[in-house]
Structures are given as structure tokens and as C-alpha cells.
Protein backbone atom coordinates (compact mmCIF):
# COMPACT_ATOMS: atom_id res chain seq x y z
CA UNK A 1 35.53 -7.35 5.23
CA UNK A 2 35.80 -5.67 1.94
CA UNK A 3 32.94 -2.75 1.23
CA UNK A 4 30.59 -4.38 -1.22
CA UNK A 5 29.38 -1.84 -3.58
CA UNK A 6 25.21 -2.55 -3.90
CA UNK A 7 23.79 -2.54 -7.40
CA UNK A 8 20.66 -3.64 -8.27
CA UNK A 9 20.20 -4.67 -12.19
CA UNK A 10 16.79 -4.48 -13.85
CA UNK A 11 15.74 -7.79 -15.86
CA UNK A 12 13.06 -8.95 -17.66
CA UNK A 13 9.81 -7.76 -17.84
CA UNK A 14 6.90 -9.14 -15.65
CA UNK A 15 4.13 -9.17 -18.31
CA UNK A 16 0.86 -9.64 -15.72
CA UNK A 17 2.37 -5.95 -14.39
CA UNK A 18 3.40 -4.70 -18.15
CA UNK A 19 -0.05 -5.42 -18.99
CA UNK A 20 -1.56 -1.94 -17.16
CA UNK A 21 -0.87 0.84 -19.65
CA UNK A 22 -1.44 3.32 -16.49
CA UNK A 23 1.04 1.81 -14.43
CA UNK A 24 4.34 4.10 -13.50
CA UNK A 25 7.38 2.41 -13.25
CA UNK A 26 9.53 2.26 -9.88
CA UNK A 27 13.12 1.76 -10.83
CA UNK A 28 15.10 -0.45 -9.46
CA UNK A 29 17.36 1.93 -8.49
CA UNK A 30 15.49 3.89 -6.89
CA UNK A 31 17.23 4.18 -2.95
CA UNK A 32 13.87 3.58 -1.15
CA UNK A 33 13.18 0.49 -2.75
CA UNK A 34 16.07 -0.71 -1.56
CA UNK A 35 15.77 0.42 2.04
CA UNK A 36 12.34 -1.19 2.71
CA UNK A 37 13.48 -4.51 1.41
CA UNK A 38 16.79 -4.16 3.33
CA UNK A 39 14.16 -3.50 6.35
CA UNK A 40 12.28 -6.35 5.59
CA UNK A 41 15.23 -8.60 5.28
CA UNK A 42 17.15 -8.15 8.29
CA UNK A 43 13.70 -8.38 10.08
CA UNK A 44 13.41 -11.82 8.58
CA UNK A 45 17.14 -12.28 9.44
CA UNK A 46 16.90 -10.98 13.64
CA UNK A 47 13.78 -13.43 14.37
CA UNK A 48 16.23 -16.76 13.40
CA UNK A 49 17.57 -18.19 16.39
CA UNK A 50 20.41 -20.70 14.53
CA UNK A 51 21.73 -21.40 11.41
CA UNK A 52 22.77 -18.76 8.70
CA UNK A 53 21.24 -15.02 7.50
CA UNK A 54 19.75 -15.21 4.03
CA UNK A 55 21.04 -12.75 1.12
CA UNK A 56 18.51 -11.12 -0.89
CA UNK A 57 18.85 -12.70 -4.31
CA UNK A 58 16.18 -10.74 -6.51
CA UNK A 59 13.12 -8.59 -6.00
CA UNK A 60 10.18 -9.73 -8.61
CA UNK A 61 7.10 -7.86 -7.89
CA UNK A 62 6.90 -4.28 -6.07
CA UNK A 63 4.15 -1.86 -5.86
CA UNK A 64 4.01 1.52 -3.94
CA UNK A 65 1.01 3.64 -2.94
CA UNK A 66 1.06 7.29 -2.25
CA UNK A 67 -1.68 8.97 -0.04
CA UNK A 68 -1.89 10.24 3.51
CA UNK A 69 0.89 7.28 4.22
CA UNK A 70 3.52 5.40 2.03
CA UNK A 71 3.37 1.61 1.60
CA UNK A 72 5.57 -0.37 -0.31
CA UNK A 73 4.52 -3.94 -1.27
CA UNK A 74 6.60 -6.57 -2.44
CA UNK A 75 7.77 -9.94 -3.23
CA UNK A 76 11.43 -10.57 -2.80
CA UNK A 77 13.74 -14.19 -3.13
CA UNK A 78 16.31 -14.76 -0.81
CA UNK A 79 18.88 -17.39 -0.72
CA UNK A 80 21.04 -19.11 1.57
CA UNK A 81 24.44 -16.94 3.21
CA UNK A 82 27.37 -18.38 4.49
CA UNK A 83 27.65 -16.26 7.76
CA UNK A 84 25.81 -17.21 10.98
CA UNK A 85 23.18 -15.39 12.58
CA UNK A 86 25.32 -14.97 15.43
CA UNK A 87 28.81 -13.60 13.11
CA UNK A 88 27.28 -9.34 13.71
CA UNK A 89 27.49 -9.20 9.66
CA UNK A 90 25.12 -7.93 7.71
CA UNK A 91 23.48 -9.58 5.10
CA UNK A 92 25.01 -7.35 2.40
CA UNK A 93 28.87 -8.72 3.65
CA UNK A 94 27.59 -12.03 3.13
CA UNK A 95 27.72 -14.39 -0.01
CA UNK A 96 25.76 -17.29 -0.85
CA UNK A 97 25.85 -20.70 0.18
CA UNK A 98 27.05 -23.83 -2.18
CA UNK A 99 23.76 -24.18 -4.20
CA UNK A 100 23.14 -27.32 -3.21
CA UNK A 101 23.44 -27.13 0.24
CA UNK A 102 21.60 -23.57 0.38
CA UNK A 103 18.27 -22.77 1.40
CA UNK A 104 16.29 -20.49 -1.02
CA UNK A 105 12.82 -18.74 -0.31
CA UNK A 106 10.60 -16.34 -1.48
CA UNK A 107 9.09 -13.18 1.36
CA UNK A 108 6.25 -11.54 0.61
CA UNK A 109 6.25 -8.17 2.44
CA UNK A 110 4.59 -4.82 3.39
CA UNK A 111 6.15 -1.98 4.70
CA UNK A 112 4.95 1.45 5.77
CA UNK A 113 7.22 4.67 5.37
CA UNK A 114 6.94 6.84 7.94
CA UNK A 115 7.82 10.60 8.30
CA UNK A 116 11.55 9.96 9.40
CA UNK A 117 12.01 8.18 6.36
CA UNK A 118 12.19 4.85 7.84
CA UNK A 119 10.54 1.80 7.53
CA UNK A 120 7.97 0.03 9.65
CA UNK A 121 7.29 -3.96 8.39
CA UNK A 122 3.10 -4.10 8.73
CA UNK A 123 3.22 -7.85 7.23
CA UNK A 124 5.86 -10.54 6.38
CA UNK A 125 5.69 -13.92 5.41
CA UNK A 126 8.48 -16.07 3.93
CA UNK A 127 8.22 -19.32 2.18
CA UNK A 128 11.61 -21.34 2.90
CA UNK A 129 12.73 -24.42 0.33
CA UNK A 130 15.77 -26.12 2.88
CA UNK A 131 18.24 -27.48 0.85
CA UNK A 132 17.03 -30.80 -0.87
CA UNK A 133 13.86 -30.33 1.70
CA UNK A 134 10.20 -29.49 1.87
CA UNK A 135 8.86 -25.69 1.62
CA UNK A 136 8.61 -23.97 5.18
CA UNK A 137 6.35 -21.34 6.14
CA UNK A 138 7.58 -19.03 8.07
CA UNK A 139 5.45 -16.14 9.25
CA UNK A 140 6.12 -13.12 11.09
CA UNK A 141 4.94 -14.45 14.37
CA UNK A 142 7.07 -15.41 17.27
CA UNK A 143 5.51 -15.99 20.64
CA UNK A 144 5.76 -13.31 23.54
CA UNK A 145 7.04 -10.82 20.08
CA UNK A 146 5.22 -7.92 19.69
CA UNK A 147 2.84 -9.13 16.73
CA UNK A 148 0.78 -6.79 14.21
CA UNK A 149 -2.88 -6.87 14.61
CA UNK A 150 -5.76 -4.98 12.61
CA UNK A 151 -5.96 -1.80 13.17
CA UNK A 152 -9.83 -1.59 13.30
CA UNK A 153 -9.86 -4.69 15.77
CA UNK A 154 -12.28 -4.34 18.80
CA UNK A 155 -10.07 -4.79 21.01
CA UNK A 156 -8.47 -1.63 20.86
CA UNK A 157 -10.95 0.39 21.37
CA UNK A 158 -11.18 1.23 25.40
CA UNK A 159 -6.88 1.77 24.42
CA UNK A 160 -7.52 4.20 22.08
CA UNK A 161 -10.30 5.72 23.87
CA UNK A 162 -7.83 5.88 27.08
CA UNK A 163 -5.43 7.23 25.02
CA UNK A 164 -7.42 10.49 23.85
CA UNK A 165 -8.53 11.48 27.41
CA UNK A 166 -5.05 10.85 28.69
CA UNK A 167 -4.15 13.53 26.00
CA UNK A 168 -6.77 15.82 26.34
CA UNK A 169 -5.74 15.42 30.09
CA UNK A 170 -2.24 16.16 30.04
CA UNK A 171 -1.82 19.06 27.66
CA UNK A 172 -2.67 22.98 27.90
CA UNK A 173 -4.39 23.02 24.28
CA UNK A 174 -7.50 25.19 24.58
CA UNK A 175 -9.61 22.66 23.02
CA UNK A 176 -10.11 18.74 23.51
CA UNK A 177 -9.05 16.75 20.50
CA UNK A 178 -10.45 13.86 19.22
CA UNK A 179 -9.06 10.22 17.75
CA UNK A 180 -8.31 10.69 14.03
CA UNK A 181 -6.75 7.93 12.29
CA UNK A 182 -4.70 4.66 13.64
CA UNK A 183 -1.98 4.05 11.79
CA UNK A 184 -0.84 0.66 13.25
CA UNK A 185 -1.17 -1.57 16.19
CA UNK A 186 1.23 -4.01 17.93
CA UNK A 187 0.19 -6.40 20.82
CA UNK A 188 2.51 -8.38 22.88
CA UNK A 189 1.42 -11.14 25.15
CA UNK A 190 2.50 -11.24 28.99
CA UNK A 191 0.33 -11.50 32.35
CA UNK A 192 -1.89 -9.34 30.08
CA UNK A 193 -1.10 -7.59 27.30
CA UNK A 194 1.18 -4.71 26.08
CA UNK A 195 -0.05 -2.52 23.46
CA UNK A 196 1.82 0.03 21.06
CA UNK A 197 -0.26 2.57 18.59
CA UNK A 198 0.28 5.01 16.21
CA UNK A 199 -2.88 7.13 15.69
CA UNK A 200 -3.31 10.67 14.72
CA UNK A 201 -5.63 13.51 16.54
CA UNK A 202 -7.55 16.19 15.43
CA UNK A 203 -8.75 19.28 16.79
CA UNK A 204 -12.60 19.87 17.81
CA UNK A 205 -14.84 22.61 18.62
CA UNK A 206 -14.85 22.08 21.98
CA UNK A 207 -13.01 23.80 24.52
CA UNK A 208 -12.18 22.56 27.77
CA UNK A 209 -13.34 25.89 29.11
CA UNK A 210 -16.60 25.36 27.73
CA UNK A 211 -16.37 21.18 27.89
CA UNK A 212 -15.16 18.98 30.43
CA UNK A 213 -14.95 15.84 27.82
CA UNK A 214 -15.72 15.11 24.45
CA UNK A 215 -19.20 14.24 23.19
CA UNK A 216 -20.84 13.43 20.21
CA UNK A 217 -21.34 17.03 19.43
CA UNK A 218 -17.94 17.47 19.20
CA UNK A 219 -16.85 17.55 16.07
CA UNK A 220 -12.81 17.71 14.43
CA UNK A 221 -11.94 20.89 12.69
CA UNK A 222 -10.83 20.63 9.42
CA UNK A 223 -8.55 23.29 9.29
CA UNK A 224 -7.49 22.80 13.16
CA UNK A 225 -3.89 21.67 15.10
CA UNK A 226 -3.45 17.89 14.77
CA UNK A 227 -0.44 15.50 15.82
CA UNK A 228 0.56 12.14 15.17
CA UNK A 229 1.25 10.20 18.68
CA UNK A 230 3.13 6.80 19.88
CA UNK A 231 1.14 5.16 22.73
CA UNK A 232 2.04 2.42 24.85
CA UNK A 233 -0.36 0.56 27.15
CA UNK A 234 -0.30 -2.63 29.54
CA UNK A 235 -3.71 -4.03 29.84
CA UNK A 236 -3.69 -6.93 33.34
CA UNK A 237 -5.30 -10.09 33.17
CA UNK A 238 -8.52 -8.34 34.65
CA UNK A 239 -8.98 -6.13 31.26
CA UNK A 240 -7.77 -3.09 33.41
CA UNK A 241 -5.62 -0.52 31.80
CA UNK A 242 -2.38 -0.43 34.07
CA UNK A 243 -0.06 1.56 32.55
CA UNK A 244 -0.19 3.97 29.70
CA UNK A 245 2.47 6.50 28.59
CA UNK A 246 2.45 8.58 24.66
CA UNK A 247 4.83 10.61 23.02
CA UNK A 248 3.17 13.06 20.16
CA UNK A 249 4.31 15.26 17.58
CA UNK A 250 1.94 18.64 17.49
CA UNK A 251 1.68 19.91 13.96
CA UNK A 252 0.08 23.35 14.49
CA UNK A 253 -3.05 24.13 12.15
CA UNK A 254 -4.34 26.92 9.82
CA UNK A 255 -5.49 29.88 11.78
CA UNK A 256 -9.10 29.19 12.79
CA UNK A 257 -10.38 32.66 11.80
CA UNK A 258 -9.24 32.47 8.52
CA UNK A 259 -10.29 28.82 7.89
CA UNK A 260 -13.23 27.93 9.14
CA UNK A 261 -15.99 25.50 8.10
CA UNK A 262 -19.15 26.77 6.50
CA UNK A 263 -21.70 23.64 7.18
CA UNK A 264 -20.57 22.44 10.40
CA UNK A 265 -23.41 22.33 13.64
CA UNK A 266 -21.49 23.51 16.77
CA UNK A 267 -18.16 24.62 15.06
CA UNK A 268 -17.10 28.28 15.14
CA UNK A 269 -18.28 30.94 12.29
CA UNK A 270 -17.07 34.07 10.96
CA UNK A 271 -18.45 37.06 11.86
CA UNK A 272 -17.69 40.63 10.11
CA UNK A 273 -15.71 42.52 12.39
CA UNK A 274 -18.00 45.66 11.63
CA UNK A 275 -21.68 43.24 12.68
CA UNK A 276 -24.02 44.94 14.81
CA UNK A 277 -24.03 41.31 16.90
CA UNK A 278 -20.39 41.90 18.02
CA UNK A 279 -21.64 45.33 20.00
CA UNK A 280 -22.90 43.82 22.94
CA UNK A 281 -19.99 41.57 23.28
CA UNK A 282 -17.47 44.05 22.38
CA UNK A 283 -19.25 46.20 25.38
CA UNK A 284 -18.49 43.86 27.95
CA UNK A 285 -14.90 42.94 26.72
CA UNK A 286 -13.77 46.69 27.16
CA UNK A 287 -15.42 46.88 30.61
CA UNK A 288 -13.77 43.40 31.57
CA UNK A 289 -9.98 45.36 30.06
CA UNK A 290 -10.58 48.31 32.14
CA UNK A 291 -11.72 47.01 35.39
CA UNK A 292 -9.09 44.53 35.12
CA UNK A 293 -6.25 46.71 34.24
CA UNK A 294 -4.61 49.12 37.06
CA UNK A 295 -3.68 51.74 34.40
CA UNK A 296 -4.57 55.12 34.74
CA UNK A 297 -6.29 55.71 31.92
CA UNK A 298 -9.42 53.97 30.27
CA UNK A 299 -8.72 51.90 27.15
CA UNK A 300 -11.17 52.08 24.02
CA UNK A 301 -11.63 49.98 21.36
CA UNK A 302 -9.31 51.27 18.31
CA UNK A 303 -9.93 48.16 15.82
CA UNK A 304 -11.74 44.60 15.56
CA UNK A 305 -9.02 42.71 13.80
CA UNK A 306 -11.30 38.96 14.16
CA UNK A 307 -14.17 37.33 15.61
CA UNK A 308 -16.05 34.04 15.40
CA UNK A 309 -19.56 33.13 17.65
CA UNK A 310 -20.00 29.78 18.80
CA UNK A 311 -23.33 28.48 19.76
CA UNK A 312 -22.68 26.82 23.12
CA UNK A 313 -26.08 26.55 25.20
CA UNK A 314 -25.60 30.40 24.48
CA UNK A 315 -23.26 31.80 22.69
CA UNK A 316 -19.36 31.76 23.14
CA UNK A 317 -17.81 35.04 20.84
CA UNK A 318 -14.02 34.98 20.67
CA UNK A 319 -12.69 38.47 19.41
CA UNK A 320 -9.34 39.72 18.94
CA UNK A 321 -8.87 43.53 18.83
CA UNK A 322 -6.74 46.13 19.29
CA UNK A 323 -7.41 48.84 22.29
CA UNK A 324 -5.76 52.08 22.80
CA UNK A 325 -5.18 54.54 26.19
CA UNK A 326 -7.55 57.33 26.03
CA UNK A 327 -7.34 60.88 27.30
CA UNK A 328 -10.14 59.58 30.33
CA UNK A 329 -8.26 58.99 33.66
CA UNK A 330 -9.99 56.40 35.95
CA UNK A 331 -9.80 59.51 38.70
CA UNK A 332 -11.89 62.50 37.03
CA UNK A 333 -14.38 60.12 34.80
CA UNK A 334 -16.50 57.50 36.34
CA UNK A 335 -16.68 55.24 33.17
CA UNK A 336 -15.48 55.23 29.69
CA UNK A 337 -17.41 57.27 27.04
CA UNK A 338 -17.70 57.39 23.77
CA UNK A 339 -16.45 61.11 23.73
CA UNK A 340 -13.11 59.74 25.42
CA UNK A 341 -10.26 60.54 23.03
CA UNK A 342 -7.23 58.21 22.19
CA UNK A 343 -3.79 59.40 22.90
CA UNK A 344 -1.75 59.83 19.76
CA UNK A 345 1.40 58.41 21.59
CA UNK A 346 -0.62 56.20 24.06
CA UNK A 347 0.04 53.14 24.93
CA UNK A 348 -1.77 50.33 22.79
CA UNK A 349 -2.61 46.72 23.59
CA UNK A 350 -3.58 43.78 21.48
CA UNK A 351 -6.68 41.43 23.38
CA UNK A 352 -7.88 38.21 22.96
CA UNK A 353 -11.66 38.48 24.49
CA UNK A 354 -13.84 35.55 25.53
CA UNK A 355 -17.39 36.42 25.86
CA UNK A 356 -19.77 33.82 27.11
CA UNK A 357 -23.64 34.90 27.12
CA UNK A 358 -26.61 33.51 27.82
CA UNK A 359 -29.47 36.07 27.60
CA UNK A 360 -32.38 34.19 29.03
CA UNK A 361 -30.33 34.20 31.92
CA UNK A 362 -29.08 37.29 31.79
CA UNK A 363 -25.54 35.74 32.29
CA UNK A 364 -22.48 37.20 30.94
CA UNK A 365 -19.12 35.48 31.24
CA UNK A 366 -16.02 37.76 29.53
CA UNK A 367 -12.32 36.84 30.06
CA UNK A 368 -9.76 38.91 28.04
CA UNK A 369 -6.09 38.63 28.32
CA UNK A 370 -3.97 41.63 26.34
CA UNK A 371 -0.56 42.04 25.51
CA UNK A 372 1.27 45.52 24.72
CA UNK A 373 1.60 46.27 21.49
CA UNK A 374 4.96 46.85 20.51
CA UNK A 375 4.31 49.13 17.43
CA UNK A 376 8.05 48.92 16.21
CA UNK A 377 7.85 45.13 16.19
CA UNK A 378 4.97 45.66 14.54
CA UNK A 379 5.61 48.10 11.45
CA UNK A 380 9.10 45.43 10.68
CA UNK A 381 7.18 42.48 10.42
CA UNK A 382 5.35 41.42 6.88
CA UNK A 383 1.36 41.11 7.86
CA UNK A 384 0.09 37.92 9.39
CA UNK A 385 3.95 36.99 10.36
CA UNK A 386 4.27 34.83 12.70
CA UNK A 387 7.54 32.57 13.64
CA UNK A 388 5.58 29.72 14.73
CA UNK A 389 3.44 29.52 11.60
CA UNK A 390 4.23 26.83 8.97
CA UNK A 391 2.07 26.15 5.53
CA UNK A 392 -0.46 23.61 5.82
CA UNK A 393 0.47 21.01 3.11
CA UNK A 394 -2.15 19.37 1.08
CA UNK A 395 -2.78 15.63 1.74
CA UNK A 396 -1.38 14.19 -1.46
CA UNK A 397 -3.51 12.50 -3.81
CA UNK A 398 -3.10 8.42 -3.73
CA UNK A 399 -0.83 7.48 -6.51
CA UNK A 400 0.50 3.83 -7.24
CA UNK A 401 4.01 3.07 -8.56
CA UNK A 402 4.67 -0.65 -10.02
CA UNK A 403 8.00 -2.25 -10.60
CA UNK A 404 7.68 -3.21 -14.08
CA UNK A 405 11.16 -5.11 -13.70
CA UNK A 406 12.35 -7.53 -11.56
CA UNK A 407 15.28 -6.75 -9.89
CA UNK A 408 18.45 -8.76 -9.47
CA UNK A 409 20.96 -8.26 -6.42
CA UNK A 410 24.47 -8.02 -7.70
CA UNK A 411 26.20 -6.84 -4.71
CA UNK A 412 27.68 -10.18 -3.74
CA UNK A 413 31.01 -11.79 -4.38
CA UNK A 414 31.45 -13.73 -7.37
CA UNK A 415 31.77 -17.34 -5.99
CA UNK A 416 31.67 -18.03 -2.47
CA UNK A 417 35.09 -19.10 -0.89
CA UNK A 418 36.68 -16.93 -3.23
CA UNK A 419 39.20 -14.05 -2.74
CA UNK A 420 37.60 -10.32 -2.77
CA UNK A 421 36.41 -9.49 -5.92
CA UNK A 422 37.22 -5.98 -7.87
CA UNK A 423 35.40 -3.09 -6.97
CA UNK A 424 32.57 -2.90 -9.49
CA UNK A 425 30.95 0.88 -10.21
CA UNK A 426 26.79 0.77 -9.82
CA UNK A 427 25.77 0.82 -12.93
CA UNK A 428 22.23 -0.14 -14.72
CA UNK A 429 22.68 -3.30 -17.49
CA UNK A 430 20.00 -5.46 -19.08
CA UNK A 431 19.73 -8.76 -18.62
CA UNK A 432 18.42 -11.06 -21.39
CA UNK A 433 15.61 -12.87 -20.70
């Protein structure tokens, strides 16, 4: 069949919409539109089991919000086709019916727009007029379909809950995350009940090293890693969860020592790397390095590049900082003093230190890991390079774009039964009200 070129013509003016002086036009033209009430359509179009697909005959009313997600809301009339649900066309190859014989009906639709740029329908009802019949309701329901439901209902609650240990469970973050935001929930009813999610998670202050759950005082970091996950769970007939599998995308955060938050109980703070409180800690990192390390030589402390404390039951520090080989062998000096001298061509190491301490215990807990510093690396890289850092962008502030014109689908032929009509180039005309 013939390509049908698509053009969408804007008409009159829908004066309850007109009416808000604010309001910013969406165009008719504009692609997007289009998609989500293509999406919508051929939705509508898959769940009929006989008969013919409907073509869409005019979009009326349209609105779409901007904010942490896209939705597009709409009303849309469709009319009658002459191919079958069963002829593999789309509805764009088909024309309309006789207009007598053809059913009309009018959708009413919202759609989500998700990061891919595709379309997910949330809601969907259509009201259909048969020919020479009574209006049908038709709603987006079909039994054992996977059906919408509310996203705050209660009954997702041990899901979601199942779904941020089996996370937290199942990945080598250092710190537990916590449930952020669901974005949508789908049930579908068998011998039990299949769920599928889309939630985000956030980042807390916990770490599993420290935590071996969350609890209430963990709290999300604001400028932390977060990720947006799929999950899919079967629920039996005894309210068990049986199966449960995810699929996330990991959207790494702002570093944590540059972006921390100032009024937050439990969360890490900023320390000045030149604080008297780091000494203590700083003490037994470098005795951790050095009785760790099987090098000759005693590292020293050269430069404190970060730290944060954390008050834990005690106090968790986490320092990074750079240490350099010193003049001391491990042989001829029986610890590390502050007389040892660094070597000018010495080998240098940058550590990540760990210090746990709880004084009325007199328990000290240090872990540092070190890597060697390769110093040419080093001086060809811009500062705070990193190839695995991206800029964090700004949640957008919520906007809302009206269609101020209905929009008429001109893509069909000219009269059904006819021969192909001419190609006709997409272009925007008025038509008179």
C-alpha cells in the first residue's frame, strides 16, 4: 500500500482553553504529539478482538506537563477504518468507513513519556457511537490484561518494600538505598497476582558496612547515586512473594564531599582537611597503610585531599589522602616518625581511609585501601577529571503546554474505495470555522 504522508492541520480555536492568557501553545505539529496519540491508538486498536481498527479522525483537547516526568493528556475522535483487526495494517494505511455504516468515538487518554522517548498509556477510555447504535464504553480493562492501578495503593507496599532489600541485596554499592518515587504500577490477575513497577531509588547515609538494613534513621542523600528500576513480582494465592526479578538503570551522583547536606541528623559532614579532629584518625590510617603494606619503606602522610565524619554510635571518618615513601626503612626504624623524610622520586599512593572509633570503648576500627599514584596520569588530566563523571542535571521546573487548536488528521485517502491519491507535501493550512 501506498506511503501515506501524515499531516496534521490546525483548526479552530477551543475558546474554554483560549481563555488562559498563560497558557503556551503545543502545535499540532509538533512530532511528540503525534507519537503519544499514535500510542494511544493502536493500544485502543490491539485490545479489539473482531471487527475493524479505528483511524484517528481529529485531536480536540491536549495538555502536557513538564516536571520530574512528561505526561501528555488528551482527548482524541476516532472513526471507523475499513481494514480488519486481523489485515497487520496500521491504522495510518487505513481509510474510513462509509459514514453511515462507520463507527465513530471519542478516547480520552493519558500517556507518560519516558526517558527512551517512548510512550507508556497510564489511562484510556473510549466512548464508541456503532453505526446507527447506542454509545459504548469501552475502558482500558480486559480481564487476565495487565491493568493500571494507583500508584500509592496499599497493596503495593510489602512489593515495593521487597523490592528495595532485594536491591540493596544484590548490588556492591557501599551504601543501602532507599525507595524514592513510583512511577507506575501494573497488576495482572492469575493464581495470584503478577506485579510490574517503575520506582526510582535514592542513596542514604547508611552503609552496609556500618548497617545491615535500612531504618528510620536512614535518610536519602540529596546529592547521592540514584537509579530508576523495572520490577516484576508474582505474589501466590497465600499473599507470599514468589518470584521477583528488577532491571535498574544507575545514574551516578554528585561527589559526596563536595555536596553534602548542611541540616541533615546522621548524614555525612565536611570537615577541613587541616581540623585538629582529623589527627587522631589520620594517626591510625597511616599505621593501618604501613602495617598493611610489605614495602620497604614507611609511608607518611603528604596531603589530606577530603574528609567527612559521620556520627554512627561513634564516629565513622572517611578521608582520602595522598601518602608518600619516606627515607625510613621498616629494617633500621621501629616506627614512623615525624623526622622521617619523603623521597623526592618515591613512590606515592592515593588512600581511601575508613576510620571507625568509639572512644568510650576505646575501639578503633581503620580500613584503608590505596592505589599508586601514577603522577604522569596525573599532571595530563584537568583537576577533578574523572571518565565516569557526568553533570548532575537540574530537575526541571513543572511547566504546562495546552493545545490551543484542535487538530484534524489529513493523512487519509480522499474517499474510501478510491484509487491512491497524489502525494500531498505536510504542510500547515487553516481551516475555517
Amino acid at each position: 500500500m501506498k506511503l501515506i504522508t501524515i499531516l496534521l492541520l490546525c483548526s479552530r480555536l477551543l475558546p474554554s482553553l483560549a481563555q488562559e492568557e498563560d497558557a503556551q501553545e503545543m502545535d499540532c505539529n509538533d512530532e511528540s504529539l503525534f507519537q503519544a496519540v499514535d500510542t494511544a491508538l493502536k493500544k485502543y486498536n490491539a485490545g479489539l478482538k473482531s471487527g475493524n481498527q479505528f483511524v484517528l479522525y481529529q485531536v480536540t483537547e491536549g495538555t502536557k506537563k513538564d516536571g520530574s516526568k512528561t505526561f501528555y493528556s488528551f482527548k482524541y475522535q476516532i472513526k471507523e477504518g475499513n481494514c480488519s483487526v486481523q489485515s497487520g495494517f496500521a491504522w495510518q494505511d487505513c481509510d474510513f468507513k462509509d459514514a453511515e455504516e462507520a463507527a465513530t468515538g471519542e478516547c480520552t487518554a493519558t500517556l507518560e513519556k519516558r526517558r527512551n522517548n517512548k510512550f507508556s498509556i497510564a489511562t484510556q477510555i473510549c466512548n464508541i457511537t456503532p453505526g446507527k447504535g447506542p454509545i459504548v464504553t469501552n475502558e482500558y480493562h480486559c480481564l487476565g490484561c495487565m491493568h493500571p492501578i494507583s500508584v500509592d495503593s496499599p497493596e503495593l507496599g510489602p512489593v515495593l518494600k521487597h523490592a528495595v532489600e532485594h536491591f540493596n541485596n544484590n548490588t556492591k554499592h557501599t551504601h543501602l538505598f532507599a525507595l524514592g518515587e513510583v512511577k507506575s504500577a501494573d497488576r495482572q490477575v492469575v493464581a495470584g497476582m503478577n506485579y510490574q513497577i517503575i520506582y526510582s531509588i535514592v542513596q542514604t547515609n547508611c552503609s552496609k558496612e556500618d548497617f545491615p538494613s535500612l531504618h528510620e534513621d536512614c535518610v536519602p542523600l540529596p546529592s547521592g547515586d540514584d537509579g530508576e528500576c523495572k520490577g516484576n513480582a508474582f505474589v501466590d494465592i497465600h499473599k507470599t512473594i514468589a518470584g521477583f526479578s528488577d532491571s535498574c538503570e544507575f545514574y551516578p551522583g554528585d561527589d559526596l564531599f563536595e555536596l553534602l547536606p548542611e541540616d541533615c541528623p546522621g548524614c555525612p559532614r565536611n570537615i577541613p582537611v587541616d581540623s585538629p579532629e582529623l589527627k587522631e584518625a589520620l594517626g591510625h590510617s597511616i599505621a593501618q597503610l604501613n602495617a598493611e603494606n610489605n614495602h620497604t619503606f614507611y609511608f607518611k602522610i603528604d596531603t589530606v585531599k577530603k574528609a567527612t565524619s559521620q556520627v554512627v554510635a561513634g564516629t565513622k571518618y572517611v578521608i582520602e589522602f595522598i601518602a608518600r615513601e619516606t627515607k625510613c626503612s621498616k629494617e633500621s626504624n621501629a616506627e614512623l616518625t615525624a623526622d622521617c623524610e619523603t623521597k623526592r622520586l618515591g613512590q606515592s599512593l592515593n588512600c581511601n581511609a575508613n576510620v571507625y572509633m568509639r572512644p568510650w570503648e576505646n575501639k578503633v576500627v581503620p580500613t584503608v585501601k590505596c592505589k599508586v599514584l601514577d603522577m604522569t596520569s596525573v599532571i595530563r588530566r584537568p583537576p577533578g577529571f574523572s571518565p565516569f563523571r557526568a553533570p548532575r542535571v537540574k530537575k526541571p521546573k513543572e511547566s504546562t503546554t495546552r493545545l490551543l487548536n484542535s487538530c484534524e488528521y489529513k493523512g487519509r485517502l480522499l474517499k474510501a474505495g478510491a484509487g491512491p491519491a497524489p502525494e500531498r507535501q505536510a504542510e500547515a493550512s487553516t481551516v475555517t470555522p
